[in-house]
Protein backbone atom coordinates (compact mmCIF):
# COMPACT_ATOMS: atom_id res chain seq x y z
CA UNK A 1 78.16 13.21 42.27
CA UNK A 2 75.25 12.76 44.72
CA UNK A 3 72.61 14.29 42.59
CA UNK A 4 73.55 11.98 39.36
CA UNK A 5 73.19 8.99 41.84
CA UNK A 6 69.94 10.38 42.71
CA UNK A 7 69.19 11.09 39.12
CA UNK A 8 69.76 7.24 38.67
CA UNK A 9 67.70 5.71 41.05
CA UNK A 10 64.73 7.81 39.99
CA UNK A 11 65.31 6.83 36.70
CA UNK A 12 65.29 2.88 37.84
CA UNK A 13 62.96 3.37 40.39
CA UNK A 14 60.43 4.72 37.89
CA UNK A 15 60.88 1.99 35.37
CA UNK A 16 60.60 -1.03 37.89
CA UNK A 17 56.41 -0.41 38.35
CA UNK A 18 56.16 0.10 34.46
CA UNK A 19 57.70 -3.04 33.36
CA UNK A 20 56.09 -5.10 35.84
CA UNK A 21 52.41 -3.69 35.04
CA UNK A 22 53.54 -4.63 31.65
CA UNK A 23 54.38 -7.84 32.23
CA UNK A 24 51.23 -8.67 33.68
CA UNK A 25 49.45 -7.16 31.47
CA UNK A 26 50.85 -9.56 28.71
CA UNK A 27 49.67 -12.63 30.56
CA UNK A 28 46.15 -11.33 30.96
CA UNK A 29 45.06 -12.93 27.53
CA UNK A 30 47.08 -16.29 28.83
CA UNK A 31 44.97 -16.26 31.70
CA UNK A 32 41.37 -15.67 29.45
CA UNK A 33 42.75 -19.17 27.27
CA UNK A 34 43.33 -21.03 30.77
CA UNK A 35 39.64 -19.60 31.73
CA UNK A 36 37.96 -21.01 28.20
CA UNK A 37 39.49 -24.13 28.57
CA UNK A 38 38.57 -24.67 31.56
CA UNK A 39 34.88 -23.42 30.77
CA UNK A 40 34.99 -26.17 27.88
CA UNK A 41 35.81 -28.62 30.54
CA UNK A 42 33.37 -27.56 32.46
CA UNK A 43 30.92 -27.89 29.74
CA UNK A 44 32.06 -31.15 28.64
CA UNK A 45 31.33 -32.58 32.00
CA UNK A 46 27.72 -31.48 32.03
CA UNK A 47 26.77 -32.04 28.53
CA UNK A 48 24.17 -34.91 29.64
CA UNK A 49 22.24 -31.81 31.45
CA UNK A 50 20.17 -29.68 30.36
CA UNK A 51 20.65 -27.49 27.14
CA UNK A 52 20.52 -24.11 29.34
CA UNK A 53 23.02 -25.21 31.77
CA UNK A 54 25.05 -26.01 28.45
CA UNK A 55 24.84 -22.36 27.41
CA UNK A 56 25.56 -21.13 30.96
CA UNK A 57 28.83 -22.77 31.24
CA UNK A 58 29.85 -21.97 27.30
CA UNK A 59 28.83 -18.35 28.14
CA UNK A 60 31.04 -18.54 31.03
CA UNK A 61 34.28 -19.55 29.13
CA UNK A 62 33.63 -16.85 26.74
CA UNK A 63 33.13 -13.90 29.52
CA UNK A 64 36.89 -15.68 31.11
CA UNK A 65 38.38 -15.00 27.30
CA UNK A 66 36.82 -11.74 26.97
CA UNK A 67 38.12 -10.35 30.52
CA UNK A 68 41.45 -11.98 29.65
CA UNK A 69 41.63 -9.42 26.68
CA UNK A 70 40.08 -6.58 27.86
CA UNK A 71 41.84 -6.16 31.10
CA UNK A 72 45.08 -6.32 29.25
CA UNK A 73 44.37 -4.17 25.95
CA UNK A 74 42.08 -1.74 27.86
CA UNK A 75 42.64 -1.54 30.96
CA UNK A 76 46.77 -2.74 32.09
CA UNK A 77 47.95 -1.84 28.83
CA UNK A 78 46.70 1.52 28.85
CA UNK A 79 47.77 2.65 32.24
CA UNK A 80 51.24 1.34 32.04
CA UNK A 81 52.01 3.51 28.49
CA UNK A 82 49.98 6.01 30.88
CA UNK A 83 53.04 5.80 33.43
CA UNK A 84 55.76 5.62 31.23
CA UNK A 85 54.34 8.80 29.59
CA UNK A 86 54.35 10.51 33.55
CA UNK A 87 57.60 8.97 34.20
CA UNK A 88 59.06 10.80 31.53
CA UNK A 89 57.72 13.84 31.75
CA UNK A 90 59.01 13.62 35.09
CA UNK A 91 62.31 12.89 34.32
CA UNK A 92 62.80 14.56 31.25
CA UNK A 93 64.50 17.22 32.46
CA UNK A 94 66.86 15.73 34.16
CA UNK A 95 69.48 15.66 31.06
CA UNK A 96 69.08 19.17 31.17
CA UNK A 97 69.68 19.97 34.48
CA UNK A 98 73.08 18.16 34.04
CA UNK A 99 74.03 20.29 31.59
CA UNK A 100 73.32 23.08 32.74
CA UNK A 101 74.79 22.29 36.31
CA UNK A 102 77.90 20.66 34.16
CA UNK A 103 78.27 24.26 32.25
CA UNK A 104 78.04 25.91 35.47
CA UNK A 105 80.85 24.43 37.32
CA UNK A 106 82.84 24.91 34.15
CA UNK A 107 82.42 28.47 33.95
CA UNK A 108 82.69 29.27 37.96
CA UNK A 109 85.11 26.87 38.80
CA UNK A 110 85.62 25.04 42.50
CA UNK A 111 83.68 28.08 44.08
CA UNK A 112 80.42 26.14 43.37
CA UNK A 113 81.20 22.47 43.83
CA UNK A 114 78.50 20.48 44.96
C-alpha cells in the first residue's frame, strides 16, 4: 500500500541524519589525537625557544585533545541519542496505525480500501 511505502521512507529517512551524526561523532576523538600530535610537532620544532612559547604550543595540543573529546561525548553524542529518541517517538506509532488500519479492512471489507 501507499501509506506502508510512506511509512518506510520515514522510517529510513529518519535514520540516515542519526547515523551519520554518529559517525562523526566517533571520529571527533581521532581528530583531538591528530591535533596533539601535531601540537607535539609543533613543540618539538620550537624547543630551542623560549620556555613560554614551549608551554603555549603544549597547551595547544592539549586544548586540540580536549575539544576532540568533548565535542563528541558532550556535544555530537548527545544530540544524536537526542534524535533517535524524537525519531521514535515520532514513529512509534506507526506499528499501531497498521494494525489498526489492517483490523479495519478486515472487519469492513473492500468498502474501505485505500
Amino acid at each position: 500500500m501507499l501509506l506502508d511505502v510512506e511509512i518506510e521512507r520515514l522510517e529510513t529517512e529518519h535514520h540516515a541524519p542519526v547515523n551519520v551524526l554518529t559517525k562523526t561523532a566517533d571520529a571527533m576523538p581521532g581528530f583531538g589525537i591528530v591535533a596533539a600530535v601535531l601540537g607535539i610537532v609543533v613543540t618539538m620544532a620550537s624547543i630551542s625557544g623560549p620556555i613560554e612559547m614551549i608551554g603555549e604550543h603544549v597547551a595547544a595540543a592539549l586544548v586540540g585533545t580536549f575539544l576532540g573529546i568533548l565535542l563528541s561525548y558532550g556535544y555530537m553524542n548527545p544530540l544524536a541519542m537526542n534524535l533517535e529518541f524524537v525519531g521514535a517517538a515520532e514513529t512509534g506509532l506507526h506499528p499501531l496505525h497498521r494494525r489498526v488500519r489492517h483490523r479495519f479492512r478486515r472487519r469492513h471489507g473492500a468498502r474501505h480500501r485505500g
